[in-house]
PDB file of N, CA and C in Angstrom:
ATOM      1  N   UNK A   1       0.396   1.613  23.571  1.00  0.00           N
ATOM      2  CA  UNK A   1       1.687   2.025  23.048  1.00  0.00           C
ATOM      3  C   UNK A   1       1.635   2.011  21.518  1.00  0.00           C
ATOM      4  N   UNK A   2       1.987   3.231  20.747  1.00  0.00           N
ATOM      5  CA  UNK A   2       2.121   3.078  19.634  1.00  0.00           C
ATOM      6  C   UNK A   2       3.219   2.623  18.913  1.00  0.00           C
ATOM      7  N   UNK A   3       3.484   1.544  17.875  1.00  0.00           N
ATOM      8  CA  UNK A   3       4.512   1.503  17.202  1.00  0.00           C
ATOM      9  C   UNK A   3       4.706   2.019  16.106  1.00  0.00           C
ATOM     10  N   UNK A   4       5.420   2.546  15.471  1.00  0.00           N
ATOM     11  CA  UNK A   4       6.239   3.162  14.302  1.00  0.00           C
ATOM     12  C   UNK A   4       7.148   2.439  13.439  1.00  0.00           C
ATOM     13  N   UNK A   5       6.647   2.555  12.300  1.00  0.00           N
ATOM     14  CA  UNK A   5       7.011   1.960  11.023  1.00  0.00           C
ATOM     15  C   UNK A   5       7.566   2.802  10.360  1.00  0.00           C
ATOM     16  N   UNK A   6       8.407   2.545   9.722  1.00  0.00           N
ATOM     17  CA  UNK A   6       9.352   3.509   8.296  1.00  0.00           C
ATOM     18  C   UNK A   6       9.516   2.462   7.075  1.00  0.00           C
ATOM     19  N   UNK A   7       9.006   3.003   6.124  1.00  0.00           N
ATOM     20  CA  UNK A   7       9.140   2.573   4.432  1.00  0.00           C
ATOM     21  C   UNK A   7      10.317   2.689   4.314  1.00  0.00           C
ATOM     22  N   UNK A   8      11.351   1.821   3.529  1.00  0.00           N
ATOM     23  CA  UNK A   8      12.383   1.855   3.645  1.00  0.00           C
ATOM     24  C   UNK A   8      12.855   3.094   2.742  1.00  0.00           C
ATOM     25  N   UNK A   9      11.514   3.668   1.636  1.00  0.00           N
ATOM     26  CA  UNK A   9      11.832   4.780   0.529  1.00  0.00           C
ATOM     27  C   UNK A   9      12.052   6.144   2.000  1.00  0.00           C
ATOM     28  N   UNK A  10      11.174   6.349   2.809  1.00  0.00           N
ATOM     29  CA  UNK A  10      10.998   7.128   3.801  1.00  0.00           C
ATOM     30  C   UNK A  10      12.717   7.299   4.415  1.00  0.00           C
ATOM     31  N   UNK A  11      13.484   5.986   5.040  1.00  0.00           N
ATOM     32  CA  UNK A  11      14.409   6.520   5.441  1.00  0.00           C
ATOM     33  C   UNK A  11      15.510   6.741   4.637  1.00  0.00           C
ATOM     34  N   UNK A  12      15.071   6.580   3.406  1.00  0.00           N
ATOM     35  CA  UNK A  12      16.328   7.181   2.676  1.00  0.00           C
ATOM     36  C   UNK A  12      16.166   8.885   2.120  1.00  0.00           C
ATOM     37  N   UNK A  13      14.892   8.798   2.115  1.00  0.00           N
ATOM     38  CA  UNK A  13      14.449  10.614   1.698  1.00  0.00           C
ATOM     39  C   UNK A  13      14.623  11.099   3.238  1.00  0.00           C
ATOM     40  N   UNK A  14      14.776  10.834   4.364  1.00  0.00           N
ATOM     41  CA  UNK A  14      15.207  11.337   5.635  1.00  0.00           C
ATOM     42  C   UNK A  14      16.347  11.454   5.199  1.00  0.00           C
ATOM     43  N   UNK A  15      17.210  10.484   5.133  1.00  0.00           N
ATOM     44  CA  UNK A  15      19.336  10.624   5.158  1.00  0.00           C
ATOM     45  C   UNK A  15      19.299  11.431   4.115  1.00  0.00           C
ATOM     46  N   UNK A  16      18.601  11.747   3.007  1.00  0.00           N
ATOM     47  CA  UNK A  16      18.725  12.721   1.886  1.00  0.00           C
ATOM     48  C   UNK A  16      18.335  14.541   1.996  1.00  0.00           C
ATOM     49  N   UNK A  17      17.246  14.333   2.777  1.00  0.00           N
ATOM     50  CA  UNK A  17      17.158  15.557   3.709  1.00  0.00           C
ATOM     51  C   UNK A  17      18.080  16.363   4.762  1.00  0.00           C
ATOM     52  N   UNK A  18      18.526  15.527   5.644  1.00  0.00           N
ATOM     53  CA  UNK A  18      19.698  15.635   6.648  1.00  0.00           C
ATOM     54  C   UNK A  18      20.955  16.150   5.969  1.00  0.00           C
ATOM     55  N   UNK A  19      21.351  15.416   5.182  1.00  0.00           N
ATOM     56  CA  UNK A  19      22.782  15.708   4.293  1.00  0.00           C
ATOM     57  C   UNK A  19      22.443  17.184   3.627  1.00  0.00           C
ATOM     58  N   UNK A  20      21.554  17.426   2.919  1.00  0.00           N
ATOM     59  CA  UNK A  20      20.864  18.439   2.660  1.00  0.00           C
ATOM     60  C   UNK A  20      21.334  20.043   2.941  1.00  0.00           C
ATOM     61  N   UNK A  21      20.382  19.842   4.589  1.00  0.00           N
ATOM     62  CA  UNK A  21      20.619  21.375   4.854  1.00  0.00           C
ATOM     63  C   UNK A  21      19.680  21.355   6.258  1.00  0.00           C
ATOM     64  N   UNK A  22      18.779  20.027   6.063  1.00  0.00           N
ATOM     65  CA  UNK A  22      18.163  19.982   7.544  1.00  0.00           C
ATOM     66  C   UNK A  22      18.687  19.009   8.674  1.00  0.00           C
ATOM     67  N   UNK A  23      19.209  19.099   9.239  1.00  0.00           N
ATOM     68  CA  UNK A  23      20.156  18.581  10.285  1.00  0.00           C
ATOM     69  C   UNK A  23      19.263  17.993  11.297  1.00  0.00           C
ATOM     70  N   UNK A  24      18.436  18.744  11.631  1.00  0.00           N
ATOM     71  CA  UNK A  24      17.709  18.459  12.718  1.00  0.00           C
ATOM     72  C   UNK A  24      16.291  17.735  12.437  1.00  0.00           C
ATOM     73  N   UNK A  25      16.369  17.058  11.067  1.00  0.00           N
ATOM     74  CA  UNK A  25      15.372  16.647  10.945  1.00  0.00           C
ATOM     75  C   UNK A  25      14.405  15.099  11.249  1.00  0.00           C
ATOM     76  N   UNK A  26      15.739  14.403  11.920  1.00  0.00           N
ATOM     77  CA  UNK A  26      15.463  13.264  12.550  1.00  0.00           C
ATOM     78  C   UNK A  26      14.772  13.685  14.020  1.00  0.00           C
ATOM     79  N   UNK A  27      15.450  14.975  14.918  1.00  0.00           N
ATOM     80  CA  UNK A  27      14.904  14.910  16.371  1.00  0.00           C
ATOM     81  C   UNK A  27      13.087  15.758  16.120  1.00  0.00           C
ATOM     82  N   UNK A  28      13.425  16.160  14.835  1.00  0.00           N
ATOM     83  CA  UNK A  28      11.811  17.420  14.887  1.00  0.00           C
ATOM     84  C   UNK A  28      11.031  15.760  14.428  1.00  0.00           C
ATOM     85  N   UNK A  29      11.043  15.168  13.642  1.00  0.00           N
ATOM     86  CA  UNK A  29      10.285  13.930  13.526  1.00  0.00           C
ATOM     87  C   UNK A  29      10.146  12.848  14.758  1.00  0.00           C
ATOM     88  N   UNK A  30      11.007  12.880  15.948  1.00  0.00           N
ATOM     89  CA  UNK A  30      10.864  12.344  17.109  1.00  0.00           C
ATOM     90  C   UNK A  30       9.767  13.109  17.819  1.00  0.00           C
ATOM     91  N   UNK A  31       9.943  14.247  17.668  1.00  0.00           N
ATOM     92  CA  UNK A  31       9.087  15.253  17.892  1.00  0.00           C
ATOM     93  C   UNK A  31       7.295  15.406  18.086  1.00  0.00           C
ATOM     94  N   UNK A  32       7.177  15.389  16.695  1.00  0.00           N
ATOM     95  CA  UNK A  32       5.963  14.500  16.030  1.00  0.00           C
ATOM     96  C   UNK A  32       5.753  13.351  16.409  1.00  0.00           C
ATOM     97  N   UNK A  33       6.319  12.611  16.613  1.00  0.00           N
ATOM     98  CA  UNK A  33       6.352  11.121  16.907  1.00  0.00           C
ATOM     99  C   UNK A  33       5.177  11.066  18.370  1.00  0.00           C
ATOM    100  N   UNK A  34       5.931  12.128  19.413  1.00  0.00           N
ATOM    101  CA  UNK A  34       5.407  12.023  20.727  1.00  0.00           C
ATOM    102  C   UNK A  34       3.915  12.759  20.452  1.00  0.00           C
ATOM    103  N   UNK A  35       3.652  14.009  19.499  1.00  0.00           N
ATOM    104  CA  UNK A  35       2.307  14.254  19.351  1.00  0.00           C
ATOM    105  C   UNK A  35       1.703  12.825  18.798  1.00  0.00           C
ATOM    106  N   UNK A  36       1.736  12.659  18.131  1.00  0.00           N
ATOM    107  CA  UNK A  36       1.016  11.017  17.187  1.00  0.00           C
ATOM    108  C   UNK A  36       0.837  10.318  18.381  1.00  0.00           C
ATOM    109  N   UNK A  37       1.718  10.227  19.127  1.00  0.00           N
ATOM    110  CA  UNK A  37       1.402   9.114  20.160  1.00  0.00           C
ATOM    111  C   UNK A  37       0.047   9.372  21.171  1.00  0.00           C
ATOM    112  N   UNK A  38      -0.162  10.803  21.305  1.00  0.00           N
ATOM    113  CA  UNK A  38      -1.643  11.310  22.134  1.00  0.00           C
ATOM    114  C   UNK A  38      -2.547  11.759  21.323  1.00  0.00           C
ATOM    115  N   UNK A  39      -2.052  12.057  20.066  1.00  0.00           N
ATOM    116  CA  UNK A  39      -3.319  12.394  19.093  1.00  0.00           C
ATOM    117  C   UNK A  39      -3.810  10.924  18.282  1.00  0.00           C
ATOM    118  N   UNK A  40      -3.025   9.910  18.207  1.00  0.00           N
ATOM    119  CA  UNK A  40      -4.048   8.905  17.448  1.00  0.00           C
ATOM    120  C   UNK A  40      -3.826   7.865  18.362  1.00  0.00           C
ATOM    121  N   UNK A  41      -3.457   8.252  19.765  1.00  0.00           N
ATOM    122  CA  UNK A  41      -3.623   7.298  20.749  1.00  0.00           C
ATOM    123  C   UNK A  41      -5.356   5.978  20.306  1.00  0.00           C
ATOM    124  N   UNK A  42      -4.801   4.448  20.452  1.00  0.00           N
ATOM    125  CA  UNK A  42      -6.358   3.914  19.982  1.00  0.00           C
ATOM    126  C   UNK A  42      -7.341   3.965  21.036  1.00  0.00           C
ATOM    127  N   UNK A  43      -7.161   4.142  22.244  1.00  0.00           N
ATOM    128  CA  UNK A  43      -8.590   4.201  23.416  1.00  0.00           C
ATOM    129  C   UNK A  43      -8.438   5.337  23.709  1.00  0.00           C
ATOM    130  N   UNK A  44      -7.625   6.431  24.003  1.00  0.00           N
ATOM    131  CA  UNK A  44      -7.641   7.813  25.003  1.00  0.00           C
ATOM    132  C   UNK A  44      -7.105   8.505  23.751  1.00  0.00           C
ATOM    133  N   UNK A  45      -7.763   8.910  22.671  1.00  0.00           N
ATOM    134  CA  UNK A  45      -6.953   9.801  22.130  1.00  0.00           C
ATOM    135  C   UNK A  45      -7.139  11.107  22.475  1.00  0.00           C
ATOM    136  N   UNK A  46      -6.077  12.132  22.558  1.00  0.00           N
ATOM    137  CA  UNK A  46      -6.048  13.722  23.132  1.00  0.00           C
ATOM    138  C   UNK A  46      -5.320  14.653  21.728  1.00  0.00           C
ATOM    139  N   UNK A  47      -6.579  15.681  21.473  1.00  0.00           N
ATOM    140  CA  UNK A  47      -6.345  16.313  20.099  1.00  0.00           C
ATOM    141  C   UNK A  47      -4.966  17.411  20.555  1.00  0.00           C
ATOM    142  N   UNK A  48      -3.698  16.628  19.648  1.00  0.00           N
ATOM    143  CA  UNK A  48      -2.509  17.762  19.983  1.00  0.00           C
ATOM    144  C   UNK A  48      -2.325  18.380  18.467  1.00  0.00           C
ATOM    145  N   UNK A  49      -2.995  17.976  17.562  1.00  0.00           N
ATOM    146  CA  UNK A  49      -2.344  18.093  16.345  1.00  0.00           C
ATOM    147  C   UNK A  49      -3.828  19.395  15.918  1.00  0.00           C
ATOM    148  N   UNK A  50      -3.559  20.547  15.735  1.00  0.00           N
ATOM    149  CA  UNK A  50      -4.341  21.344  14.794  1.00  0.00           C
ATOM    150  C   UNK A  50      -4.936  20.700  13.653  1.00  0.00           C
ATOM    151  N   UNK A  51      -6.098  20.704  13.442  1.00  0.00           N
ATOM    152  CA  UNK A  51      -6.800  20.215  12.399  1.00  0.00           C
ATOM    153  C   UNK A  51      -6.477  20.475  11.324  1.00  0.00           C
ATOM    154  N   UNK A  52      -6.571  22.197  11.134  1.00  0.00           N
ATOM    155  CA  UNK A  52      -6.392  23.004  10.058  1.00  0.00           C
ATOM    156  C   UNK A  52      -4.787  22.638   9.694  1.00  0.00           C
ATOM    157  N   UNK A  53      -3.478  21.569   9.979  1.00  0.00           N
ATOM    158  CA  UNK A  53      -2.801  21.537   9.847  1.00  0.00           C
ATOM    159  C   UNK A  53      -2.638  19.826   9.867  1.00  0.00           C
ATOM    160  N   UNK A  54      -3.736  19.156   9.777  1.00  0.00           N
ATOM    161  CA  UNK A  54      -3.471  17.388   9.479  1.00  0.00           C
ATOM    162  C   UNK A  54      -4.603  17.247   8.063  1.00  0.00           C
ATOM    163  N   UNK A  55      -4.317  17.140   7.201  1.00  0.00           N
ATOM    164  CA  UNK A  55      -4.853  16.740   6.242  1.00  0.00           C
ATOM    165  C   UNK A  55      -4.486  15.076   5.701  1.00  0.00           C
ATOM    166  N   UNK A  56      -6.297  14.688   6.031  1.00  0.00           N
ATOM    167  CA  UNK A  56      -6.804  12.954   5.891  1.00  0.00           C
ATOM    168  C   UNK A  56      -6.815  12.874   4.396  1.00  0.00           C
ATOM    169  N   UNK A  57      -5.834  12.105   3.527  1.00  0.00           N
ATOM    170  CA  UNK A  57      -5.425  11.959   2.140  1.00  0.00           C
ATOM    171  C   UNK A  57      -6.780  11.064   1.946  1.00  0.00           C
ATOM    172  N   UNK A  58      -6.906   9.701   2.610  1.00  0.00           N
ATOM    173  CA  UNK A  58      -7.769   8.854   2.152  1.00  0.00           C
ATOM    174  C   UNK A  58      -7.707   7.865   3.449  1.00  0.00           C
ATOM    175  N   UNK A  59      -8.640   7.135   3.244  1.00  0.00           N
ATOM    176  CA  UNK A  59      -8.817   5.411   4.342  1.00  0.00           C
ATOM    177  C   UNK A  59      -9.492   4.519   3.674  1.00  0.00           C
ATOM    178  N   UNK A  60      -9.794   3.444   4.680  1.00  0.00           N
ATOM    179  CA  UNK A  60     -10.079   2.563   4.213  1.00  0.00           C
ATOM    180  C   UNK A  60     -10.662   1.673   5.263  1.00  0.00           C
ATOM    181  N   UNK A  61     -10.725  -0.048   5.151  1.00  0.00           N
ATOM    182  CA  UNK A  61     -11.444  -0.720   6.893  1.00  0.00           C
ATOM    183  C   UNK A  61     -10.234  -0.791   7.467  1.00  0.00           C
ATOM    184  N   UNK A  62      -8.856  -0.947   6.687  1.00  0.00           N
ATOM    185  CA  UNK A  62      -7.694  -0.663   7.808  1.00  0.00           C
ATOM    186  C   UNK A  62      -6.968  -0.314   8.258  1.00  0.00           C
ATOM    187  N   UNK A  63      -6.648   1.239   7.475  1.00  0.00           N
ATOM    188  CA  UNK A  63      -6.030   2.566   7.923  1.00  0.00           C
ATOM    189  C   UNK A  63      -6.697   3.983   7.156  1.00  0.00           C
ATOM    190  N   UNK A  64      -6.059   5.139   7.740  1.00  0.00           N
ATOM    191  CA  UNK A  64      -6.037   5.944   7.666  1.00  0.00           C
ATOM    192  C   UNK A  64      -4.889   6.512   6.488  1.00  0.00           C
ATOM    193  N   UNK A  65      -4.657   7.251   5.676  1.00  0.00           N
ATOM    194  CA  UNK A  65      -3.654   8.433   5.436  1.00  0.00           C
ATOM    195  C   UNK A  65      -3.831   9.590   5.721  1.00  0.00           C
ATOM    196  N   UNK A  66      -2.800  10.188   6.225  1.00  0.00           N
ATOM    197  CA  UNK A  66      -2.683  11.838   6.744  1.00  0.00           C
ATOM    198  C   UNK A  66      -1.130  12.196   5.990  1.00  0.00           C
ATOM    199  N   UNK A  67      -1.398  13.664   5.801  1.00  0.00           N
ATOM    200  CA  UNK A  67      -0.519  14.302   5.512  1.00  0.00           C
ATOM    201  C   UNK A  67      -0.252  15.184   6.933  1.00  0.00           C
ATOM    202  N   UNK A  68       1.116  16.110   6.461  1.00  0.00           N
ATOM    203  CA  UNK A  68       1.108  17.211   7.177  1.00  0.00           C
ATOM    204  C   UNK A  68       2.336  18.020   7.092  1.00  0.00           C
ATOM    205  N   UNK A  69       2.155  19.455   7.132  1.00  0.00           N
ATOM    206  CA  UNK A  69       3.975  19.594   7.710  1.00  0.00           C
ATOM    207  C   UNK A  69       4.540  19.550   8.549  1.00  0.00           C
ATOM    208  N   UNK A  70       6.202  19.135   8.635  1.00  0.00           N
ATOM    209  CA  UNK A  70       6.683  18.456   9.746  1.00  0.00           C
ATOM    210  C   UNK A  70       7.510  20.013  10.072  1.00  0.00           C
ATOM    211  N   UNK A  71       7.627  20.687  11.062  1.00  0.00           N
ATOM    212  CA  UNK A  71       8.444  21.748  11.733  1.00  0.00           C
ATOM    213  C   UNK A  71       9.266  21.433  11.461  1.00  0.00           C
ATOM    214  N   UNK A  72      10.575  21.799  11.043  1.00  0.00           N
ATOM    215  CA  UNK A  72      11.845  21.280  11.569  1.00  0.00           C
ATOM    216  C   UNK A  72      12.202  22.471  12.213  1.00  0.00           C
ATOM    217  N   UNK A  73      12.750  22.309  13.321  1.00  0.00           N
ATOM    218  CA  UNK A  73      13.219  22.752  14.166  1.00  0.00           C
ATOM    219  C   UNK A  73      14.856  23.624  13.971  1.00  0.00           C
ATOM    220  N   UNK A  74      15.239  24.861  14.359  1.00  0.00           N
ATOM    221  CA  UNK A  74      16.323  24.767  13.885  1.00  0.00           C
ATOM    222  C   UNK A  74      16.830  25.013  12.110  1.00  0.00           C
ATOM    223  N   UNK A  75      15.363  25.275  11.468  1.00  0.00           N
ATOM    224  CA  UNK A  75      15.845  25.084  10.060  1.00  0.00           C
ATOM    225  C   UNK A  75      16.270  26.294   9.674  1.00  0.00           C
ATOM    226  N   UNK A  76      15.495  27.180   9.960  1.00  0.00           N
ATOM    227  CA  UNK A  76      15.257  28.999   9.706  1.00  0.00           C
ATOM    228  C   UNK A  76      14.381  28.803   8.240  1.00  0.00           C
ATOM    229  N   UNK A  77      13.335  27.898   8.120  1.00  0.00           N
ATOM    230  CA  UNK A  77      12.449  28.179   7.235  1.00  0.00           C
ATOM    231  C   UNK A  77      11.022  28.271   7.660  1.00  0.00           C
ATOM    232  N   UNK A  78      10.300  29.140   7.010  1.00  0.00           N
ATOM    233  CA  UNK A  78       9.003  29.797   7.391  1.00  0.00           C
ATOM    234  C   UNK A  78       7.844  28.302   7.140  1.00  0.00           C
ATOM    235  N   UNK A  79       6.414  28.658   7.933  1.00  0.00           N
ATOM    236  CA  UNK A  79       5.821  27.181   8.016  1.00  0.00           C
ATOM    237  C   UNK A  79       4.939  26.718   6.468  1.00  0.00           C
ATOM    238  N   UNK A  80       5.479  27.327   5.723  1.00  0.00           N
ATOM    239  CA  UNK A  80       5.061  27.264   4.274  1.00  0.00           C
ATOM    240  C   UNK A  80       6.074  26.723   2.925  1.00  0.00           C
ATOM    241  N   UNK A  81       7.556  26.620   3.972  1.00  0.00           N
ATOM    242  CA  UNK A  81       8.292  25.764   3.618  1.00  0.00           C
ATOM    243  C   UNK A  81       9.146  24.447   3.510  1.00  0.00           C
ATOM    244  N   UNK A  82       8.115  23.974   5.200  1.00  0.00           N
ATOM    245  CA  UNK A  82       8.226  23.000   6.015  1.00  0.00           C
ATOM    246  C   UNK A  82       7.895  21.614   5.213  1.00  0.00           C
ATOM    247  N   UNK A  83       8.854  20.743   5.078  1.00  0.00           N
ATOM    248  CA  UNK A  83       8.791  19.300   4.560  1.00  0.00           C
ATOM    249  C   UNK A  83       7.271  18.972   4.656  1.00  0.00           C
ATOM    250  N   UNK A  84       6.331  18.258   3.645  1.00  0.00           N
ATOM    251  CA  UNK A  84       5.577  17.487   4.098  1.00  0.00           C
ATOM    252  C   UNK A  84       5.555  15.739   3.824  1.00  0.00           C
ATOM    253  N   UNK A  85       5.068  15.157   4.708  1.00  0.00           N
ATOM    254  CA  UNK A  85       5.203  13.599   5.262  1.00  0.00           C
ATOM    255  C   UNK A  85       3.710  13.462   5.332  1.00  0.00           C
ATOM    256  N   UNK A  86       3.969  12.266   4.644  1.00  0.00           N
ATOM    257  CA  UNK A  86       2.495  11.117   4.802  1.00  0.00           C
ATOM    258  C   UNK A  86       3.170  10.037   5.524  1.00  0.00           C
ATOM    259  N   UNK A  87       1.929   9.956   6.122  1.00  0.00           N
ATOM    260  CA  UNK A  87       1.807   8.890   6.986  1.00  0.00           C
ATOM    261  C   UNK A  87       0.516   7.875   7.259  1.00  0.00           C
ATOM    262  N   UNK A  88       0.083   6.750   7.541  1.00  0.00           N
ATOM    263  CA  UNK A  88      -1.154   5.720   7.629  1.00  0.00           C
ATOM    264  C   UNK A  88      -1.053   5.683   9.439  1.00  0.00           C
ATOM    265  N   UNK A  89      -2.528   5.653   9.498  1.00  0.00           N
ATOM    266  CA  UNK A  89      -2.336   5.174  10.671  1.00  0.00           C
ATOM    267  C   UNK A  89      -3.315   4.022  10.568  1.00  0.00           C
ATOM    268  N   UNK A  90      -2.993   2.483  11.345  1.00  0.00           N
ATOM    269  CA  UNK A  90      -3.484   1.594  11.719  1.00  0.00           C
ATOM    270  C   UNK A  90      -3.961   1.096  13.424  1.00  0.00           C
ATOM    271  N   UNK A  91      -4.876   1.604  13.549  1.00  0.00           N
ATOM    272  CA  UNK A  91      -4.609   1.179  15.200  1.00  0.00           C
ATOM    273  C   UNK A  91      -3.726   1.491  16.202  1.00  0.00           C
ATOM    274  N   UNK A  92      -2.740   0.658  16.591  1.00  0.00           N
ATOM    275  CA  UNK A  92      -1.895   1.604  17.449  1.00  0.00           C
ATOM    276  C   UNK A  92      -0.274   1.328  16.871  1.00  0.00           C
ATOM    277  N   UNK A  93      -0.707   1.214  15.209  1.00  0.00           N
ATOM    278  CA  UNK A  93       0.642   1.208  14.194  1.00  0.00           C
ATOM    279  C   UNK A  93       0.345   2.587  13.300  1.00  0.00           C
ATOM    280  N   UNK A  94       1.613   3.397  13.509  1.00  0.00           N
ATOM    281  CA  UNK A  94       1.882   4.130  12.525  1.00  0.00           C
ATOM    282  C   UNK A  94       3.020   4.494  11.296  1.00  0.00           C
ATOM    283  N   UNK A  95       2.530   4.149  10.277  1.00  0.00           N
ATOM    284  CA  UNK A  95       3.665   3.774   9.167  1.00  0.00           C
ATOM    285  C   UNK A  95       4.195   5.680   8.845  1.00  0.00           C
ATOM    286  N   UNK A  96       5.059   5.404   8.595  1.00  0.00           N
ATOM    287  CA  UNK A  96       6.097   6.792   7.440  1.00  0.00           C
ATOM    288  C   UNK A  96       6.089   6.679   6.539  1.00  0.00           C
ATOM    289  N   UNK A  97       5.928   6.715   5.414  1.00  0.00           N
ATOM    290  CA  UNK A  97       5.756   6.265   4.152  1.00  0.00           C
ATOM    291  C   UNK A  97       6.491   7.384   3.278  1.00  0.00           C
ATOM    292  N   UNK A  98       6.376   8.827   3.376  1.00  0.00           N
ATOM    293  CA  UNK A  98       6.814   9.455   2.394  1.00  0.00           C
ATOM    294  C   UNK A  98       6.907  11.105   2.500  1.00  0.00           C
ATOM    295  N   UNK A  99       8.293  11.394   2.514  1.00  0.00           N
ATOM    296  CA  UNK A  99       8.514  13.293   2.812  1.00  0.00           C
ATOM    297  C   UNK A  99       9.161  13.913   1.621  1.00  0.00           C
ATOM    298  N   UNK A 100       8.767  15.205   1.527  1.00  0.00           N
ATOM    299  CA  UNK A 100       9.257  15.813   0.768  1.00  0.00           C
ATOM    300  C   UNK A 100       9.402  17.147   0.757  1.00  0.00           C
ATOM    301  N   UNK A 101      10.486  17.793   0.610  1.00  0.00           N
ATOM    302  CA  UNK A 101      10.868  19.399   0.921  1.00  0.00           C
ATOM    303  C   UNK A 101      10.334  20.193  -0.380  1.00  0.00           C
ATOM    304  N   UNK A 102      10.122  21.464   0.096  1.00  0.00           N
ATOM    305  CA  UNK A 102       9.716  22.083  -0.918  1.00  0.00           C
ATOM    306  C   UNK A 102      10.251  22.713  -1.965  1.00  0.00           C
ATOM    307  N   UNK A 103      12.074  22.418  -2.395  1.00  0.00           N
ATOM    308  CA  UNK A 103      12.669  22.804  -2.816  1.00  0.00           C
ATOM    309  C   UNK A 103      12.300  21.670  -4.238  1.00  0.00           C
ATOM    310  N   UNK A 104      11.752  20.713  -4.347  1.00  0.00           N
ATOM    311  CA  UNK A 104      11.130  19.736  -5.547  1.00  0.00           C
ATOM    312  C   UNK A 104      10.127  20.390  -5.560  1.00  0.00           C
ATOM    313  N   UNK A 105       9.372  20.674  -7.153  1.00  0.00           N
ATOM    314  CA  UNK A 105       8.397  21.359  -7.641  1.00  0.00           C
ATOM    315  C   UNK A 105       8.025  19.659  -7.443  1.00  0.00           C
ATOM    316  N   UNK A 106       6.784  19.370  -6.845  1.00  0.00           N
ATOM    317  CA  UNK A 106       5.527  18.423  -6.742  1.00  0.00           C
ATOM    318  C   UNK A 106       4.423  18.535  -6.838  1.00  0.00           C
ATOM    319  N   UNK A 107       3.810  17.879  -6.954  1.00  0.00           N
ATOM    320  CA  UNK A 107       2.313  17.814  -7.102  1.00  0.00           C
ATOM    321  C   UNK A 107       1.711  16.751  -5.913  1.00  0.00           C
ATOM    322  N   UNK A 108       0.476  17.435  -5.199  1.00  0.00           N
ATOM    323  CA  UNK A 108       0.244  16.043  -3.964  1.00  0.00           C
ATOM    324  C   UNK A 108      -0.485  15.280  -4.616  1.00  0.00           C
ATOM    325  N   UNK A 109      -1.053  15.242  -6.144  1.00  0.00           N
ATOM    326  CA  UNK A 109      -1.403  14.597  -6.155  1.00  0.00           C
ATOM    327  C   UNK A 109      -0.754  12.960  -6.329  1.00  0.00           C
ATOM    328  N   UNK A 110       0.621  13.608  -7.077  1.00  0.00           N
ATOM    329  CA  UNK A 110       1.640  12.353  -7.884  1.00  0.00           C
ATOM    330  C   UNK A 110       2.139  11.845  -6.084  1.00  0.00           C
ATOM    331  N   UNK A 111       2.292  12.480  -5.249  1.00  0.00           N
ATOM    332  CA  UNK A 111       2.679  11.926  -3.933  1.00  0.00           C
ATOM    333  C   UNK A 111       1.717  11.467  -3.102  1.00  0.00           C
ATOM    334  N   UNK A 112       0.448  11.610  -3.116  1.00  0.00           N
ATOM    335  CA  UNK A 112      -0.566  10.874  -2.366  1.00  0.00           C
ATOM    336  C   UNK A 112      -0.466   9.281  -3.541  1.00  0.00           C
ATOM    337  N   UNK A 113      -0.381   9.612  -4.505  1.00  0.00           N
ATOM    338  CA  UNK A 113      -0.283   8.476  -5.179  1.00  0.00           C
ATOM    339  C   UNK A 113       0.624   6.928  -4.646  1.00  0.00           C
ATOM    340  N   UNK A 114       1.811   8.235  -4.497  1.00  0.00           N
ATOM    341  CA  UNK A 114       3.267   7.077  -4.100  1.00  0.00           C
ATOM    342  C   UNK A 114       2.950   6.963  -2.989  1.00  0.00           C
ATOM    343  N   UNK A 115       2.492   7.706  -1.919  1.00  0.00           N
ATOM    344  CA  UNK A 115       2.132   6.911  -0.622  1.00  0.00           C
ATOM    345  C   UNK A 115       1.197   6.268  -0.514  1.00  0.00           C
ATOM    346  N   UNK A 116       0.362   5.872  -1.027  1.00  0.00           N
ATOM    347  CA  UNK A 116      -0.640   5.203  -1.230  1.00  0.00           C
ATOM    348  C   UNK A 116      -0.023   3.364  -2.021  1.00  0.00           C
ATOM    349  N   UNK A 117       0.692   3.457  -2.726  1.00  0.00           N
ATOM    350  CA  UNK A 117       1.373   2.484  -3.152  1.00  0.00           C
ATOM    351  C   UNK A 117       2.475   1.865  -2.012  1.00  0.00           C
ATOM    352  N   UNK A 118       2.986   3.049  -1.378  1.00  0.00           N
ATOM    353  CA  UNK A 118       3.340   2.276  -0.228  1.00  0.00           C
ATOM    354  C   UNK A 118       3.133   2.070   0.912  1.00  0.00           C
ATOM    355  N   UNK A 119       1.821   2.479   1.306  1.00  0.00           N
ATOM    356  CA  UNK A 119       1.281   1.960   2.207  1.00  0.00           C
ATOM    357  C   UNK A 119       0.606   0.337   1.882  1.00  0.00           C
ATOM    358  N   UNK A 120       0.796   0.349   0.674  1.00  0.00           N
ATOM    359  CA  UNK A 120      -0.213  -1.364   0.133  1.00  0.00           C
ATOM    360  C   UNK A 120       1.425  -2.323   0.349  1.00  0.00           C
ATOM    361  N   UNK A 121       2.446  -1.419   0.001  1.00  0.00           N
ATOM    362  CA  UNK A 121       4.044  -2.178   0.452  1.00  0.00           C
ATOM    363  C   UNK A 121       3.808  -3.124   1.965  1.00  0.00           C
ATOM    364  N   UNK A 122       3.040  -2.013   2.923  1.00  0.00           N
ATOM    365  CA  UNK A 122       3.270  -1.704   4.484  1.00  0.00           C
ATOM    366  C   UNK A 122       1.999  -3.101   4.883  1.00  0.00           C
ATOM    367  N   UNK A 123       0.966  -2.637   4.016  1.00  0.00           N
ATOM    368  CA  UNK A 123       0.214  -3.016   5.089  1.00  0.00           C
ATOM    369  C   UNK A 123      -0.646  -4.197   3.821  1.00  0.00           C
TER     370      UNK A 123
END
């Protein structure tokens, strides 16, 4: 069974998203939730997640970082405008650490940064 972690910065850039314009962006992240659970399953894992669409930020001896974009469901935006979320995975813990819509001019690099700082919060 996997458990799920949220950075407390994570659920406030969720309630900031939602209010927003994406509504549905808590059930499309439940969503994800159930792929994660068979793709980084720790003994049986089953590839649900497109490769060409999970990008490994960095690791280490006790997690992983991945990026990716999250669908939202319901948004009416094309998949090039889709939020992206980092996330760590530890075993059969997976942290949230950090999303961001594409309506903020960013850089991944300044955001692999901040998730990376809070994953050292997490773990």
């Amino acid at each position: 069974m996997i458990v799920f972690q949220y950075h407390s910065a994570f659920e406030k850039e969720i309630a900031a998203l939602k209010k927003r314009r994406l509504r549905y962006i808590e059930e499309s992240l439940r969503g994800f939730q159930k792929l994660c659970e068979l793709h980084f399953h720790p003994t049986n894992p089953e590839a649900r997640i497109d490769p060409g669409k999970l990008h490994r930020v960095t690791q280490n001896d006790i997690w992983t970082m991945w990026k990716i974009e999250l669908a939202v469901i319901k948004s009416g935006l094309r998949p090039n405008q889709y939020p992206r979320i980092w996330f760590v995975v530890s075993g059969a813990t997976i942290a949230f650490l950090c999303i961001i819509d594409h309506i903020k001019n960013y850089k991944d690099s300044e955001m692999d940064r901040l998730a990376l700082s809070r994953a050292t919060d997490l773990f």
